[in-house]
N, C-alpha and C. Protein backbone atom coordinates (compact mmCIF):
# COMPACT_ATOMS: atom_id res chain seq x y z
N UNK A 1 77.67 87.98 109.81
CA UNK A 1 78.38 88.04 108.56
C UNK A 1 78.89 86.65 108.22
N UNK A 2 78.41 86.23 107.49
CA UNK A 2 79.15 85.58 106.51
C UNK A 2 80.79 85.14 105.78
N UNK A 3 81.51 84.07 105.29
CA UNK A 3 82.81 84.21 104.80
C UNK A 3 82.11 84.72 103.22
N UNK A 4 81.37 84.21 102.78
CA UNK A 4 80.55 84.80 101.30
C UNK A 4 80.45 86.00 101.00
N UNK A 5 79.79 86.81 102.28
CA UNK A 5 79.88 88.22 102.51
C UNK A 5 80.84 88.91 102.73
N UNK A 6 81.75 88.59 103.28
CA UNK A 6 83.21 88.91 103.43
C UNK A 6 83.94 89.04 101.97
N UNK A 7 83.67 88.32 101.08
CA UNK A 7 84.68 87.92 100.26
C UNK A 7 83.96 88.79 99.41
N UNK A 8 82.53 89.31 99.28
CA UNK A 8 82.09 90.01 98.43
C UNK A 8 82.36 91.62 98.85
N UNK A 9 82.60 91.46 100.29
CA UNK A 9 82.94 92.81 99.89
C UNK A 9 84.35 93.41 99.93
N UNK A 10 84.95 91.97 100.07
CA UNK A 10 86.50 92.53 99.12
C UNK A 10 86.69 92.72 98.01
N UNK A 11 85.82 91.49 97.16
CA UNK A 11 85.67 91.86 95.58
C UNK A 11 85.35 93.25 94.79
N UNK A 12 84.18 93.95 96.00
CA UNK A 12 83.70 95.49 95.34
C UNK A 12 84.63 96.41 95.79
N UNK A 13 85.39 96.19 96.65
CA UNK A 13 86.73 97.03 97.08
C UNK A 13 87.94 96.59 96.39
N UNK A 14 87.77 95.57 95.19
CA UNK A 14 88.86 95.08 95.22
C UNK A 14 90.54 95.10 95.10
N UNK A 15 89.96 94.45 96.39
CA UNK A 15 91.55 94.22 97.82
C UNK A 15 92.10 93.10 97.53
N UNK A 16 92.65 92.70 97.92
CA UNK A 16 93.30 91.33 97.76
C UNK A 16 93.07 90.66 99.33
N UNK A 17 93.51 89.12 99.08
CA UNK A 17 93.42 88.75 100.91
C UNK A 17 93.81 89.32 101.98
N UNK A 18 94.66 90.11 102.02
CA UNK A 18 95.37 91.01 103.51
C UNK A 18 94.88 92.28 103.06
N UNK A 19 94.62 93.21 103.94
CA UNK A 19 94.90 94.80 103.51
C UNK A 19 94.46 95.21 104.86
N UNK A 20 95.10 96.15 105.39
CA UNK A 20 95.33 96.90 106.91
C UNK A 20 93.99 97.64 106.42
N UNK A 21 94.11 98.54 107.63
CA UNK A 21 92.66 99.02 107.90
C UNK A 21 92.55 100.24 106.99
N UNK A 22 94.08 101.14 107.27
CA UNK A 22 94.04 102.23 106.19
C UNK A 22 94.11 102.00 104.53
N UNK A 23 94.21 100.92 103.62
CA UNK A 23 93.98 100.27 102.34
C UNK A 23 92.46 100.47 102.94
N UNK A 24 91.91 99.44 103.25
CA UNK A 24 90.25 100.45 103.34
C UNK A 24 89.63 101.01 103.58
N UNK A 25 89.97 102.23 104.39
CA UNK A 25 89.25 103.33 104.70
C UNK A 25 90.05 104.20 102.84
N UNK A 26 91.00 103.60 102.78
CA UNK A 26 91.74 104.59 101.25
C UNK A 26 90.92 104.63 100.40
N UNK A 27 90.58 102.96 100.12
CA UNK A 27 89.67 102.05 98.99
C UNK A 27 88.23 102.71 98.91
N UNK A 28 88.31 102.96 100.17
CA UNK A 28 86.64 103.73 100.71
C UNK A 28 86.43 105.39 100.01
N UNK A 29 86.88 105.47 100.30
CA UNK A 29 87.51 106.99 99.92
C UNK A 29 87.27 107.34 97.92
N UNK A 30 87.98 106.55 97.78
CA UNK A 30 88.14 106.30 96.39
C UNK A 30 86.55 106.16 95.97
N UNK A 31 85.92 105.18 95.84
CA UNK A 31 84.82 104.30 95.95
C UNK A 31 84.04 105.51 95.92
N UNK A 32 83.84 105.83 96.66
CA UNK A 32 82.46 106.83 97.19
C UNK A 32 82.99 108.40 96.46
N UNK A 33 84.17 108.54 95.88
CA UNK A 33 84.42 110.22 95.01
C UNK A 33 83.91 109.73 93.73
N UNK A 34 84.01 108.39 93.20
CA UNK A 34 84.00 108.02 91.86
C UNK A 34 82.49 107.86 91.65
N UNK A 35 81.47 107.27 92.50
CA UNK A 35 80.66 107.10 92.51
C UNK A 35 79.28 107.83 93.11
N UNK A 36 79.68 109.00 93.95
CA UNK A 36 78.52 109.72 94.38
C UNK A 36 77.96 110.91 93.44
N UNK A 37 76.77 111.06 93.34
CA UNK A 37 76.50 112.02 92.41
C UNK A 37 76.52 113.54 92.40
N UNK A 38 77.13 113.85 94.02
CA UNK A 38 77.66 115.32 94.36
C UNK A 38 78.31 115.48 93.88
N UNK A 39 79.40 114.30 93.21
CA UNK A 39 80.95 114.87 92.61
C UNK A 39 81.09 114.82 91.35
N UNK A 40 80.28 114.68 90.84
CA UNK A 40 79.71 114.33 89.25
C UNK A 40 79.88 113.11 88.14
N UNK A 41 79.45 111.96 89.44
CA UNK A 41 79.21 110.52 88.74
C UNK A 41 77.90 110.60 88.46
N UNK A 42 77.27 109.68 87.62
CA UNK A 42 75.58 109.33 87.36
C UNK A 42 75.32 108.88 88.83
N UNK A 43 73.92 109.37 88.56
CA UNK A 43 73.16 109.02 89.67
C UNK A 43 73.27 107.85 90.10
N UNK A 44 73.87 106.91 90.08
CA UNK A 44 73.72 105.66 90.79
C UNK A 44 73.68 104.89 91.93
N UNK A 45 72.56 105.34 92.75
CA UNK A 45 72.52 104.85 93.81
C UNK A 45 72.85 103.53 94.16
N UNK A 46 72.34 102.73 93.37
CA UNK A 46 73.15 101.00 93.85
C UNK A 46 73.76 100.81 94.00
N UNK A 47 75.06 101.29 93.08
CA UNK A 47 76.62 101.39 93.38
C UNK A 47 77.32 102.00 94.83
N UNK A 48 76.19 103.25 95.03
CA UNK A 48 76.66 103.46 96.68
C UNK A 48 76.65 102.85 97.10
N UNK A 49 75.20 102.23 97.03
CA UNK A 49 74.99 100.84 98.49
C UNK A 49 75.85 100.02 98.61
N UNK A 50 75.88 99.42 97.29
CA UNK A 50 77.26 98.23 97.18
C UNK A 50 78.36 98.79 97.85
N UNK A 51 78.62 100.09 97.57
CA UNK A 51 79.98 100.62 98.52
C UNK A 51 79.61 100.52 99.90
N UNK A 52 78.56 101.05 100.14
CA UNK A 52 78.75 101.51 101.72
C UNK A 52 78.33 100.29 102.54
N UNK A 53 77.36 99.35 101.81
CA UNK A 53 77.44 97.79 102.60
C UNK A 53 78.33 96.84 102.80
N UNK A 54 79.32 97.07 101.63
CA UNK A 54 80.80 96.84 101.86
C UNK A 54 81.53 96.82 102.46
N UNK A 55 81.45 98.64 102.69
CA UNK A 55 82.76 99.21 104.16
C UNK A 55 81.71 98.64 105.22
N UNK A 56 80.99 98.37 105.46
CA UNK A 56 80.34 98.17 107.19
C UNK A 56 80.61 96.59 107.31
N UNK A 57 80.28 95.87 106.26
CA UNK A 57 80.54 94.63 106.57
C UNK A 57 82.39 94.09 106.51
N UNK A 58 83.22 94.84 106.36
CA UNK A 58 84.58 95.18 106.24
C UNK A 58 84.96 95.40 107.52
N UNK A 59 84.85 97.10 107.68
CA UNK A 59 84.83 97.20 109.12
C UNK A 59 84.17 96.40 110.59
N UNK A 60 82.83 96.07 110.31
CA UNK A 60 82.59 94.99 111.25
C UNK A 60 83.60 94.20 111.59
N UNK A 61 84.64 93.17 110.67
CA UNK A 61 85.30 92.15 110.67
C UNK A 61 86.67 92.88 111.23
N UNK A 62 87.14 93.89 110.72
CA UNK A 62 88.26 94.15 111.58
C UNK A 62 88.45 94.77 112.54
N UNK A 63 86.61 95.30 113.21
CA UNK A 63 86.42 95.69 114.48
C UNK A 63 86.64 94.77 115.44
N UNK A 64 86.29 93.34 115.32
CA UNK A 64 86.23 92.06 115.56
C UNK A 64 87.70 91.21 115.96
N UNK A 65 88.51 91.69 114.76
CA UNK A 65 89.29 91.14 114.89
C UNK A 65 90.72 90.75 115.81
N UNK A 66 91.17 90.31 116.24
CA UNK A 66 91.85 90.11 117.57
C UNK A 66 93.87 89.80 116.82
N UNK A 67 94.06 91.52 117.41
CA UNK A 67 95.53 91.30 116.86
C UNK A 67 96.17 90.20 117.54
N UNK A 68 97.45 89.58 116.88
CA UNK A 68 98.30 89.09 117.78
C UNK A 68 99.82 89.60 117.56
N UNK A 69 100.34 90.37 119.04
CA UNK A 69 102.02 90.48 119.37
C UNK A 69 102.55 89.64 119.47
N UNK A 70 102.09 88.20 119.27
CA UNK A 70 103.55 87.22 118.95
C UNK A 70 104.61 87.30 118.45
N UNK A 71 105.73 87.20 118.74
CA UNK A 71 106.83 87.46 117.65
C UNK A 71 107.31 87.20 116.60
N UNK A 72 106.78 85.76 115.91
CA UNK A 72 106.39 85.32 114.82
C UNK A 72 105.61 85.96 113.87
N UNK A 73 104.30 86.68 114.20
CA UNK A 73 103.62 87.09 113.73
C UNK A 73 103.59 88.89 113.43
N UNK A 74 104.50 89.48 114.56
CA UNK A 74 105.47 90.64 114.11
C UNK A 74 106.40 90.56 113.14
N UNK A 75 107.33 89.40 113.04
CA UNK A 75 108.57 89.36 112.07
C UNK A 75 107.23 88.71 110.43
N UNK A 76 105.63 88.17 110.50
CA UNK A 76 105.34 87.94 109.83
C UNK A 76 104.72 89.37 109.00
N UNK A 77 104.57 90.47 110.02
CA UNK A 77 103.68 91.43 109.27
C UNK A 77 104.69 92.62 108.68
N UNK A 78 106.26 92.61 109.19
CA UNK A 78 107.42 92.84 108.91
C UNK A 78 108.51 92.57 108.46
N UNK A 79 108.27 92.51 107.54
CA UNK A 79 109.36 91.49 106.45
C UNK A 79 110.66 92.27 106.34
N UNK A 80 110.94 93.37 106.64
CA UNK A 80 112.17 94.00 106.61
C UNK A 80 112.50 93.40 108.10
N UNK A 81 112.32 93.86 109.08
CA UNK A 81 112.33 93.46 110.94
C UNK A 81 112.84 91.84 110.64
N UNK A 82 111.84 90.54 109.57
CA UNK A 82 112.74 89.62 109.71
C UNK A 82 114.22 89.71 109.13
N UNK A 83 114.12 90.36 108.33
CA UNK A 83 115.62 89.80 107.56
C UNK A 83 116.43 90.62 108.43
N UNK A 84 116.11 91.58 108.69
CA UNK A 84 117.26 92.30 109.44
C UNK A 84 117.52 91.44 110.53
N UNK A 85 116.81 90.68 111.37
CA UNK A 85 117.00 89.74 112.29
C UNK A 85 118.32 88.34 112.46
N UNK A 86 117.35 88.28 110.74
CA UNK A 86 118.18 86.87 110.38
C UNK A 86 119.59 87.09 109.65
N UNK A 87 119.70 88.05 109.22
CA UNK A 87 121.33 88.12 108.44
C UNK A 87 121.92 89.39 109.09
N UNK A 88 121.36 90.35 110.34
CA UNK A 88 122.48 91.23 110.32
C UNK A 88 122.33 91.37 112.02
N UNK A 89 121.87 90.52 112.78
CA UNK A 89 122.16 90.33 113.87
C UNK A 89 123.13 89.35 114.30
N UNK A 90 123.54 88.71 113.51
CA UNK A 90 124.27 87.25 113.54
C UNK A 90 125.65 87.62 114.45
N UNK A 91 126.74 86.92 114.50
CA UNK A 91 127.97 87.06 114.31
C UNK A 91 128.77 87.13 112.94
N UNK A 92 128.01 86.29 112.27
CA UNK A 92 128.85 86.20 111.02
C UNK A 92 128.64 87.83 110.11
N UNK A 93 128.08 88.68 110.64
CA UNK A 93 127.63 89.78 109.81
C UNK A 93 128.30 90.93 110.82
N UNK A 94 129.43 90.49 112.05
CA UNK A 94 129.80 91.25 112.71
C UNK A 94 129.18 91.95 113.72
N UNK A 95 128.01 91.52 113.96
CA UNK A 95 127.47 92.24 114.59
C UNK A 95 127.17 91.51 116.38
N UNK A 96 127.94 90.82 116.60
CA UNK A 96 128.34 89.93 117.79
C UNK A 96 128.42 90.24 119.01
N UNK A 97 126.79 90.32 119.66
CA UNK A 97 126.60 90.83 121.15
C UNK A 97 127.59 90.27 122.28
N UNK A 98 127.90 89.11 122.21
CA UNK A 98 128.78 88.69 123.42
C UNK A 98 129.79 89.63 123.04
N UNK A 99 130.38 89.96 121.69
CA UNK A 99 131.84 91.02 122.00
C UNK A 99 131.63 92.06 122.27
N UNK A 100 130.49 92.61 122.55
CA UNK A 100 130.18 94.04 122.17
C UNK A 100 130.42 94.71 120.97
């Protein structure tokens, strides 16, 4: 795969740069009710393909892909987890482990 191929088949899903795995199996979902001709879209087979070469070259990449538990990168995929970190663990927010 390709970054070309990649990017095309975010465009036919279109996702934006991030999206977890369940945004595309959702996207997928969507995609394939609107477009298969069991459910009463036109026959358009190309449009499947485009879908379903999509999700495989999609899924390939985040089969691939190698999480990281850094803690940086937890407080990055959790934006509530940071702030709660940074303004209400403090002392100044009362919340002051050495006093208990």
């Amino acid at each position: 795969m390709t970054y070309k191929e990649l990017q095309l088949a975010l465009a036919v899903f279109g996702l934006e740069q991030r999206a977890s795995l369940s945004q595309i199996k959702s996207r997928h979902r969507e995609l394939v009710k609107r477009h298969h001709p069991d459910l009463g879209a036109p026959d358009d087979s190309e449009e499947m393909r485009k879908v379903n070469a999509a999700y495989r070259v999609l899924l390939e990449y985040v089969s691939d892909y190698r999480f990281s538990f850094a803690e940086e990168e937890f407080y990055e995929q959790n934006p509530d987890e940071r702030l709660r970190r940074q303004f209400f663990e403090g002392p100044f927010w009362g919340n002051d482990k050495e006093n208990g």
